[in-house]
N, C-alpha and C. Protein backbone atom coordinates (compact mmCIF):
# COMPACT_ATOMS: atom_id res chain seq x y z
N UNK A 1 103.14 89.31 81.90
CA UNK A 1 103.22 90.76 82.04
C UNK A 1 104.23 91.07 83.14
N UNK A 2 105.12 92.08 83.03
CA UNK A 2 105.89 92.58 83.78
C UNK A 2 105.69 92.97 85.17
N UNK A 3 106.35 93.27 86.07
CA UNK A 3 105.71 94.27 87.41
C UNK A 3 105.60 95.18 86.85
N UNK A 4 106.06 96.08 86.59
CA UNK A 4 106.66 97.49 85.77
C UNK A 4 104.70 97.94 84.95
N UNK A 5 104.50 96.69 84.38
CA UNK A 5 102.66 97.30 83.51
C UNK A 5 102.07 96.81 84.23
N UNK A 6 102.61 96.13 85.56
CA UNK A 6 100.70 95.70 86.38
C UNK A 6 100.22 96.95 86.72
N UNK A 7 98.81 97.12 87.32
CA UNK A 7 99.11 98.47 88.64
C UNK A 7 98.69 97.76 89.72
N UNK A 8 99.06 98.53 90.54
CA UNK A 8 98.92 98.30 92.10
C UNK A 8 98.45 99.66 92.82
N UNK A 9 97.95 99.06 94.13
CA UNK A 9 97.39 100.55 95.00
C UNK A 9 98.45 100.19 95.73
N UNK A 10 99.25 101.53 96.20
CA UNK A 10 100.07 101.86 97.30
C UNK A 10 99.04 102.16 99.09
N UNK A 11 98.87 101.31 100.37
CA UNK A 11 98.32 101.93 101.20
C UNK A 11 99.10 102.29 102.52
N UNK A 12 98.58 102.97 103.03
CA UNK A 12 99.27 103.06 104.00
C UNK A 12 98.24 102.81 105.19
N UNK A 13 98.72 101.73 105.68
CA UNK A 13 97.64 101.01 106.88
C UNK A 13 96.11 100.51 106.23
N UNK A 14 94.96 101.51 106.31
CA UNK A 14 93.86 101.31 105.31
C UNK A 14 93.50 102.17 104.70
N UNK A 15 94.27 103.32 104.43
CA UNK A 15 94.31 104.78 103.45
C UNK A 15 95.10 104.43 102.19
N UNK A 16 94.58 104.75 101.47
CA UNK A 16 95.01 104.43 99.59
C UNK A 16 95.96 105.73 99.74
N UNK A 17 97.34 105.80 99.04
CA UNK A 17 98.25 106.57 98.89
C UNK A 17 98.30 106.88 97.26
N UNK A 18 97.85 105.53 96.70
CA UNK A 18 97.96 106.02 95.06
C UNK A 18 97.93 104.71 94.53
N UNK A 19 97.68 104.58 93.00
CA UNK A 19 97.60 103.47 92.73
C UNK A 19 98.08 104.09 91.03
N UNK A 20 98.52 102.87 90.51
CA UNK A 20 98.51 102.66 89.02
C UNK A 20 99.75 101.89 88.85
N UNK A 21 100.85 102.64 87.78
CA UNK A 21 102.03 101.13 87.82
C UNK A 21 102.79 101.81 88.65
N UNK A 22 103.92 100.63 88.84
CA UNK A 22 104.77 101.28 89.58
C UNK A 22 105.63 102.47 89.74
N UNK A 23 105.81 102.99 88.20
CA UNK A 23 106.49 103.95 87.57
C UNK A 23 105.16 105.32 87.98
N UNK A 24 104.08 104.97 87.95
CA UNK A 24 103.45 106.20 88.43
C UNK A 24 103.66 106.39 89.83
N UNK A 25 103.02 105.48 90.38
CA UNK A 25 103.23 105.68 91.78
C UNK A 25 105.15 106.18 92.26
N UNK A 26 105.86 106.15 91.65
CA UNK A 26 106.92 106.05 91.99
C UNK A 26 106.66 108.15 91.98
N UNK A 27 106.75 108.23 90.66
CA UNK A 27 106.57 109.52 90.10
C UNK A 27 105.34 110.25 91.66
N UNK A 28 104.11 109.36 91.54
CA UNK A 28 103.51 110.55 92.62
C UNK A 28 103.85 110.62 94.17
N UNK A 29 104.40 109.75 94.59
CA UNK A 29 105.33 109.50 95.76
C UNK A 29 106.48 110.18 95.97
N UNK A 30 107.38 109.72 95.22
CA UNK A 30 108.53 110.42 95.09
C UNK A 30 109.77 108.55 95.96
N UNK A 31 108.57 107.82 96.12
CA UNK A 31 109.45 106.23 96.44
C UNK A 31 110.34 105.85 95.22
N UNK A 32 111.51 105.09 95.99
CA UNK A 32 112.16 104.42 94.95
C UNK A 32 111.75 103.30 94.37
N UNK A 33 111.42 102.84 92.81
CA UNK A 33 111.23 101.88 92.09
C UNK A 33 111.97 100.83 92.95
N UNK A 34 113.18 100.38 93.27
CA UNK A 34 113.32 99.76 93.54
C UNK A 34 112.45 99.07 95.01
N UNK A 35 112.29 100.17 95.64
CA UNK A 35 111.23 99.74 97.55
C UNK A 35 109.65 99.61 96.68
N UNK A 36 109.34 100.15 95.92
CA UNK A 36 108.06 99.61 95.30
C UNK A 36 108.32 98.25 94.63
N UNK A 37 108.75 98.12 94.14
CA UNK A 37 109.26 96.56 93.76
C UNK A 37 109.30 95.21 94.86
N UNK A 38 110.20 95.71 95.92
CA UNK A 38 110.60 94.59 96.65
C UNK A 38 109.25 94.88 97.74
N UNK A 39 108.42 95.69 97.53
CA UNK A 39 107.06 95.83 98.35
C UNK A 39 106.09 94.73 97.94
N UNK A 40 105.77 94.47 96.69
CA UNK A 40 105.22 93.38 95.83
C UNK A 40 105.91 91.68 95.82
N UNK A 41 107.10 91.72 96.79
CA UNK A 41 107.38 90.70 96.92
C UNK A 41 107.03 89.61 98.40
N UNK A 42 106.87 88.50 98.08
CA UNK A 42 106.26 87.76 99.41
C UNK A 42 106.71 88.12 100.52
N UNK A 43 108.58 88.13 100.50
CA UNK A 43 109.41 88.01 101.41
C UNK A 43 108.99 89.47 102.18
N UNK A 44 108.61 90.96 101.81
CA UNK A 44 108.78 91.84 101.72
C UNK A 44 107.17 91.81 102.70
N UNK A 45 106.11 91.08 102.55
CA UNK A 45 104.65 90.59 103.37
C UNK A 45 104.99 90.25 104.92
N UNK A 46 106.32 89.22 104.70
CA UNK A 46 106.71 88.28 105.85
C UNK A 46 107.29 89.25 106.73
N UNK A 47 107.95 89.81 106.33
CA UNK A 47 109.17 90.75 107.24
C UNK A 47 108.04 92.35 108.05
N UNK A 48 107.06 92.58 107.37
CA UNK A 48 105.79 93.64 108.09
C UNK A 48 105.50 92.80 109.10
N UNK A 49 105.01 93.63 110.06
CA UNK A 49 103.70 93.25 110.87
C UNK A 49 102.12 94.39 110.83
N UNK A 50 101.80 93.31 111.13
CA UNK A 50 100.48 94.15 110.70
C UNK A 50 100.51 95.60 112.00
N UNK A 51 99.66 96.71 111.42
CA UNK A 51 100.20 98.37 111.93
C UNK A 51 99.02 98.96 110.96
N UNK A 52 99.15 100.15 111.81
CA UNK A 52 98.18 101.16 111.02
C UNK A 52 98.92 101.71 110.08
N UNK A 53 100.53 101.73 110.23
CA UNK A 53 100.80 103.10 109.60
C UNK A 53 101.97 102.35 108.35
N UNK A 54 101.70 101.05 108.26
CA UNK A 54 102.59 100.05 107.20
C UNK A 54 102.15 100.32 105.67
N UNK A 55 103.36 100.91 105.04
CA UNK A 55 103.21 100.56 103.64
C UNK A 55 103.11 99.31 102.86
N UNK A 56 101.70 98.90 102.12
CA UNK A 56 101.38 97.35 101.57
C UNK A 56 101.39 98.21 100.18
N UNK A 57 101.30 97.07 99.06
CA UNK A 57 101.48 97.42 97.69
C UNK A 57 100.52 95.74 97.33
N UNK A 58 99.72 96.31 96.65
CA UNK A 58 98.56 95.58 96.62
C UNK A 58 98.23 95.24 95.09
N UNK A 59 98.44 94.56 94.26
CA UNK A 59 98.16 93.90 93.08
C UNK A 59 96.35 94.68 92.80
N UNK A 60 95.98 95.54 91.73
CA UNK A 60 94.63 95.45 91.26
C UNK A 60 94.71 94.67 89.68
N UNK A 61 93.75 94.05 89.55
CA UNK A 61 93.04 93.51 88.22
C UNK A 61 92.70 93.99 87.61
């Protein structure tokens, strides 16, 4: 399956911002597909530090 049909929750620190695919969240945000994308990537984990006020993009099942 693609990134594009997983969904994911968007948070910000430990507040949920939105969740579903990326194309929604993109739509209820107003973020670029592309920074939602490279948010879901490892490298993109490594380079945060942990913060209250950090955007994570979180894989749901």
């Amino acid at each position: 399956m693609s990134k594009m049909r997983k969904v994911y929750a968007l948070y910000k620190g430990e507040n949920l911002i939105a969740d579903g695919t990326i194309q929604e969240i993109h739509e209820r945000t107003g973020k670029k597909v592309d920074t939602l994308l490279f948010m879901t990537c490892p490298v993109y984990k490594k380079r945060i530090k942990s913060g209250k006020n950090r955007l994570t993009m979180t894989e749901l099942e």
